[in-house]
Protein backbone atom coordinates (compact mmCIF):
# COMPACT_ATOMS: atom_id res chain seq x y z
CA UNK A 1 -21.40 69.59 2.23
CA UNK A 2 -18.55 66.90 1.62
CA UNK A 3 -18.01 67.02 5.16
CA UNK A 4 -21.91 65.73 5.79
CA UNK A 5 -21.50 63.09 3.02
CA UNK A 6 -18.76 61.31 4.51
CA UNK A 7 -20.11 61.78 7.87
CA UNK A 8 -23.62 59.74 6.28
CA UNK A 9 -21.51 57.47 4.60
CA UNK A 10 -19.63 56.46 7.97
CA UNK A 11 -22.43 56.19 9.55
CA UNK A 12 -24.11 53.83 7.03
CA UNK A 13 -21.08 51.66 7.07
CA UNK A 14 -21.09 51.59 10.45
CA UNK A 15 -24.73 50.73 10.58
CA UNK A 16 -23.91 47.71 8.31
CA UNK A 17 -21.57 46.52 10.42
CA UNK A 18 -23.02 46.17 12.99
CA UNK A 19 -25.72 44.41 11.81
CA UNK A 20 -23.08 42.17 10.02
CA UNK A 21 -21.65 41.26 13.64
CA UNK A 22 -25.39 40.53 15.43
CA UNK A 23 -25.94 38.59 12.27
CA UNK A 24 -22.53 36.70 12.25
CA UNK A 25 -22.99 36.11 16.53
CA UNK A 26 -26.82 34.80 16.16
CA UNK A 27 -26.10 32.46 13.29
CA UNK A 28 -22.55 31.01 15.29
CA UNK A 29 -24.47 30.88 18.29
CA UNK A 30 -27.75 29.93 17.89
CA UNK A 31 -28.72 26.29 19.12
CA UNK A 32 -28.37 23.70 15.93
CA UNK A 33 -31.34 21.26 15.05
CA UNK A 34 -29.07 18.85 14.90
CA UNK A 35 -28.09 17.94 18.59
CA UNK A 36 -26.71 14.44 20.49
CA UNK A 37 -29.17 12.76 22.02
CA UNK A 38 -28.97 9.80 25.04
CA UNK A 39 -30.68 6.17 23.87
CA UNK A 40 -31.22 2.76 26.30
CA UNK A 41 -29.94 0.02 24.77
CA UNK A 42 -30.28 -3.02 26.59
CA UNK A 43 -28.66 -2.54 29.79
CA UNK A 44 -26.51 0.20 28.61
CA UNK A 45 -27.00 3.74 27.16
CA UNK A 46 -25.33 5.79 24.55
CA UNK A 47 -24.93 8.94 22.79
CA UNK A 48 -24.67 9.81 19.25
CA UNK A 49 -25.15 12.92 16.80
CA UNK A 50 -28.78 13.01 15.95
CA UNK A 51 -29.70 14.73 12.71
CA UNK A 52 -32.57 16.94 12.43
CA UNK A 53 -35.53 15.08 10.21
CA UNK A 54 -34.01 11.60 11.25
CA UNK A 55 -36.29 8.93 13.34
CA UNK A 56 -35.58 6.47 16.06
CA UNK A 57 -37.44 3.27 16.85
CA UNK A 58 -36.75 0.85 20.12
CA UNK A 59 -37.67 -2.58 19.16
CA UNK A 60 -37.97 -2.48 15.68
CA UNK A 61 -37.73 -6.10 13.68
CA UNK A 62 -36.37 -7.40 17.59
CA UNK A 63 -33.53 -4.50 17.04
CA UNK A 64 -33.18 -2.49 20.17
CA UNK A 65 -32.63 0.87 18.70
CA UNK A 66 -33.01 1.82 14.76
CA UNK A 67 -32.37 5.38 13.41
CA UNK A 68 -33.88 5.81 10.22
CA UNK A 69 -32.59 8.81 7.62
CA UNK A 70 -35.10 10.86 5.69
CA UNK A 71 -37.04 9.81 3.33
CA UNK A 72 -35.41 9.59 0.03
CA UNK A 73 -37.07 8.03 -3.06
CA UNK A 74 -39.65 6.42 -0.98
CA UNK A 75 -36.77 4.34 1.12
CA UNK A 76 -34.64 5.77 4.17
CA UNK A 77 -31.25 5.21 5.20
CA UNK A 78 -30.99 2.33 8.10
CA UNK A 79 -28.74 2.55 11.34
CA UNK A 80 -29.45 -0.88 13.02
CA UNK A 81 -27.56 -0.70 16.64
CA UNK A 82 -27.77 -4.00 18.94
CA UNK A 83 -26.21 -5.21 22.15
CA UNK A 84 -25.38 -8.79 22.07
CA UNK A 85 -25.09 -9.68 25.89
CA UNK A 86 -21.62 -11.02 25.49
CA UNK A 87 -19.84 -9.56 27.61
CA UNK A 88 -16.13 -8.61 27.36
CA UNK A 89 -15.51 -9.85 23.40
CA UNK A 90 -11.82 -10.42 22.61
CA UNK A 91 -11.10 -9.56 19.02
CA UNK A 92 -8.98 -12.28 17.35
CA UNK A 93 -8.24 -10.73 13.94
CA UNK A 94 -6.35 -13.39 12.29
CA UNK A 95 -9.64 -15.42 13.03
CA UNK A 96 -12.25 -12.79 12.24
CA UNK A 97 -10.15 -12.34 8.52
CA UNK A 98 -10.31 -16.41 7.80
CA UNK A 99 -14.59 -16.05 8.70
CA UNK A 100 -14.84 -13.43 5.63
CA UNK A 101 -14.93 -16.45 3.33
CA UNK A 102 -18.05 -17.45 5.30
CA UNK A 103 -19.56 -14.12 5.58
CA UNK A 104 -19.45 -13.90 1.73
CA UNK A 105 -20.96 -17.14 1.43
CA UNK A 106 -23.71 -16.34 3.51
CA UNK A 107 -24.22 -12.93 1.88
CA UNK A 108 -23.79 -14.86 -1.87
CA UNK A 109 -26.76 -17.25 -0.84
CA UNK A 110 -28.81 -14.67 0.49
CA UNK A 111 -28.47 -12.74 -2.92
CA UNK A 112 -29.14 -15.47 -5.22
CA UNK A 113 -32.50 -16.38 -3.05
CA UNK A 114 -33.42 -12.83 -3.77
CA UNK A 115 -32.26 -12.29 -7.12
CA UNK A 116 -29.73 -9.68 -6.83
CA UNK A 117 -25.84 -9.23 -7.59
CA UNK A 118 -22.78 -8.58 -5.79
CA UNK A 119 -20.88 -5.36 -6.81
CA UNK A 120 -17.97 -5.64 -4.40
CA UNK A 121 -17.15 -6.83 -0.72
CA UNK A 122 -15.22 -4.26 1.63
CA UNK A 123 -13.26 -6.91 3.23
CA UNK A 124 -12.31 -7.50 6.90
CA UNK A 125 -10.69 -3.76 8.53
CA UNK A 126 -9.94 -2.49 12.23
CA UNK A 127 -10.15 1.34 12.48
CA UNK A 128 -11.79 3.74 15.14
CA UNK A 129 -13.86 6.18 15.90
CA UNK A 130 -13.69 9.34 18.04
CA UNK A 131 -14.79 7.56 21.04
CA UNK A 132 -14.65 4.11 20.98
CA UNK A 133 -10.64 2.78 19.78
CA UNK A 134 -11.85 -0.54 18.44
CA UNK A 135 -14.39 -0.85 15.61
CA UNK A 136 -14.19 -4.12 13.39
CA UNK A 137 -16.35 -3.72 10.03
CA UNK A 138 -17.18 -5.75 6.87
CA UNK A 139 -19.34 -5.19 4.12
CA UNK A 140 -20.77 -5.29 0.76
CA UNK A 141 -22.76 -3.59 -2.43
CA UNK A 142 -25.14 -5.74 -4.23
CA UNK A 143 -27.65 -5.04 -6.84
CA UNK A 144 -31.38 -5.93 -6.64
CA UNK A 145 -33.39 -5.06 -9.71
CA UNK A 146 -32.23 -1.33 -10.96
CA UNK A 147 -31.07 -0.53 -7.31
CA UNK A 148 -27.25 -0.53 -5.78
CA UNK A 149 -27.04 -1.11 -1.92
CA UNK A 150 -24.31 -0.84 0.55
CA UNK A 151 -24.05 -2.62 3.25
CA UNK A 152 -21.46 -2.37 6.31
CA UNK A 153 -21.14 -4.16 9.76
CA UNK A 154 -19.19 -2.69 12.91
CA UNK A 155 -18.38 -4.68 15.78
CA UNK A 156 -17.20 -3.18 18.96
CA UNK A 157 -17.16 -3.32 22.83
CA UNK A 158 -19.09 -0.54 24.51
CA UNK A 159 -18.93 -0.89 28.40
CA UNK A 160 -17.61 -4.10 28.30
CA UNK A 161 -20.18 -5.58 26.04
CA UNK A 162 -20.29 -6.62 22.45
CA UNK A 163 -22.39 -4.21 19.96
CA UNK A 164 -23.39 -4.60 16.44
CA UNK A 165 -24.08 -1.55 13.76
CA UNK A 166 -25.67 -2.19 10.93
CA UNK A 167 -26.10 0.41 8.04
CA UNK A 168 -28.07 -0.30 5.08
CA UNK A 169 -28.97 2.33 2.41
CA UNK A 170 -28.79 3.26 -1.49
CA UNK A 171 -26.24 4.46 -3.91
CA UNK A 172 -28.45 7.49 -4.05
CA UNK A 173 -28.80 7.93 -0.57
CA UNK A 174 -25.39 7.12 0.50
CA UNK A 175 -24.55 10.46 -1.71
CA UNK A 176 -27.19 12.73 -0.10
CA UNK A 177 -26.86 10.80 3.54
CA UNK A 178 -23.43 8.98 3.98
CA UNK A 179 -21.26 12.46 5.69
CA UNK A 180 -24.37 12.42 7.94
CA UNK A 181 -24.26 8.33 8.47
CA UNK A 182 -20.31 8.80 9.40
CA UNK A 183 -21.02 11.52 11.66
CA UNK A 184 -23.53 9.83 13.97
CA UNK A 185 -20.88 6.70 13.81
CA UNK A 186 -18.00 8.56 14.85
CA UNK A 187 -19.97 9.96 17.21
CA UNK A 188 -20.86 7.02 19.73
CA UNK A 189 -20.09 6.96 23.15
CA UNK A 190 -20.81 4.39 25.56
CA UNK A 191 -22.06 5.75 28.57
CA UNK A 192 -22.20 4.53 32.37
C-alpha cells in the first residue's frame, strides 16, 4: 500500500511538472502585443517598439508621425517625431549650449502667455540610444493650473537627415508611461 502511494504521488508530481514546463514554454514563447513596427516619415522610414493600446497618426498638427500613449486622466502621453529636410546636420555643442539661454526665453514667454510656471529646465546633454550614437536633448517641467508637465526635445541625424522628437506628457503619466516612452526612444532605427 505505501508502495502505491508513492507511486500516485510521483506521478502527480510529475503531472505538475509537466504542465509547469508547457506553461513556462507558452508564456516565454508566445508572440508579445507589444511588437516594432515600420513608419514613413518623410522620405525616410523607421522602426521603433510599439506598445500595445498606443496610437499613431501621420500628419497630425503638420507633424509627420505622432504616437499617442493611452489614455490617462482624459490626456495621453505625446511622441511628436519630424524630419526636417536638412540634410547632413553637424552638431556644434559649444554653440547648441550658448542657444539654451534662448530656448528658455522662448519657453518663459510661452508660459507667461499661458499662465503657467516653470518647475525646472533639463539643460543642454549629448547621450545615445541603442541605435542611433548621437541624440542632443533639452527640456523642461512647467506648471499650468493644478497640472505638472515635462517636456523634452531630441535632435539627431537618421540617414543623413536631421530629426526632431518631441515628448510631452504629465507628472502622472510620466509615472505610469515614462519606462514605456524610453523604450520606444531607445528603440529607433533609421532604416534604408
Amino acid at each position: 500500500m505505501k508502495e502505491t502511494n508513492f507511486t500516485q504521488i510521483h506521478f502527480y508530481n510529475y503531472k505538475y511538472l509537466l504542465i509547469l514546463l508547457f506553461l513556462t514554454f507558452f508564456l516565454t514563447n508566445s508572440p508579445t502585443l507589444a511588437m516594432e513596427k515600420k513608419f514613413p516619415v518623410g522620405s525616410n522610414k523607421i522602426s521603433l517598439y510599439y506598445p500595445e493600446k498606443w496610437q499613431h497618426a501621420f500628419n497630425f498638427l503638420s507633424t509627420p508621425l505622432t504616437l499617442f500613449g493611452p489614455v490617462l486622466d482624459g490626456r495621453r502621453a505625446v511622441i511628436s517625431i519630424n524630419n526636417t529636410d536638412i540634410p547632413n546636420f553637424s552638431f556644434d555643442k559649444k554653440e547648441l549650449q550658448d542657444n539654451e539661454g534662448s530656448y528658455k526665453k522662448g519657453r518663459l514667454k510661452w508660459l507667461k502667455k499661458n499662465k503657467g510656471k516653470v518647475v525646472r529646465f533639463t539643460g543642454y546633454r549629448v547621450s545615445k540610444w541603442k541605435n542611433i550614437p548621437e541624440v542632443h536633448s533639452i527640456g523642461y517641467s512647467y506648471t499650468i493650473k493644478n497640472d505638472l508637465f515635462l517636456e523634452k526635445s531630441y535632435f539627431f541625424n537618421c540617414n543623413n537627415e536631421l530629426f526632431n522628437i518631441s515628448t510631452l506628457m504629465t507628472w502622472k503619466q510620466n509615472k505610469e508611461h515614462g519606462k514605456t516612452v524610453k523604450k520606444i526612444l531607445n528603440s529607433l532605427k533609421c532604416l534604408n
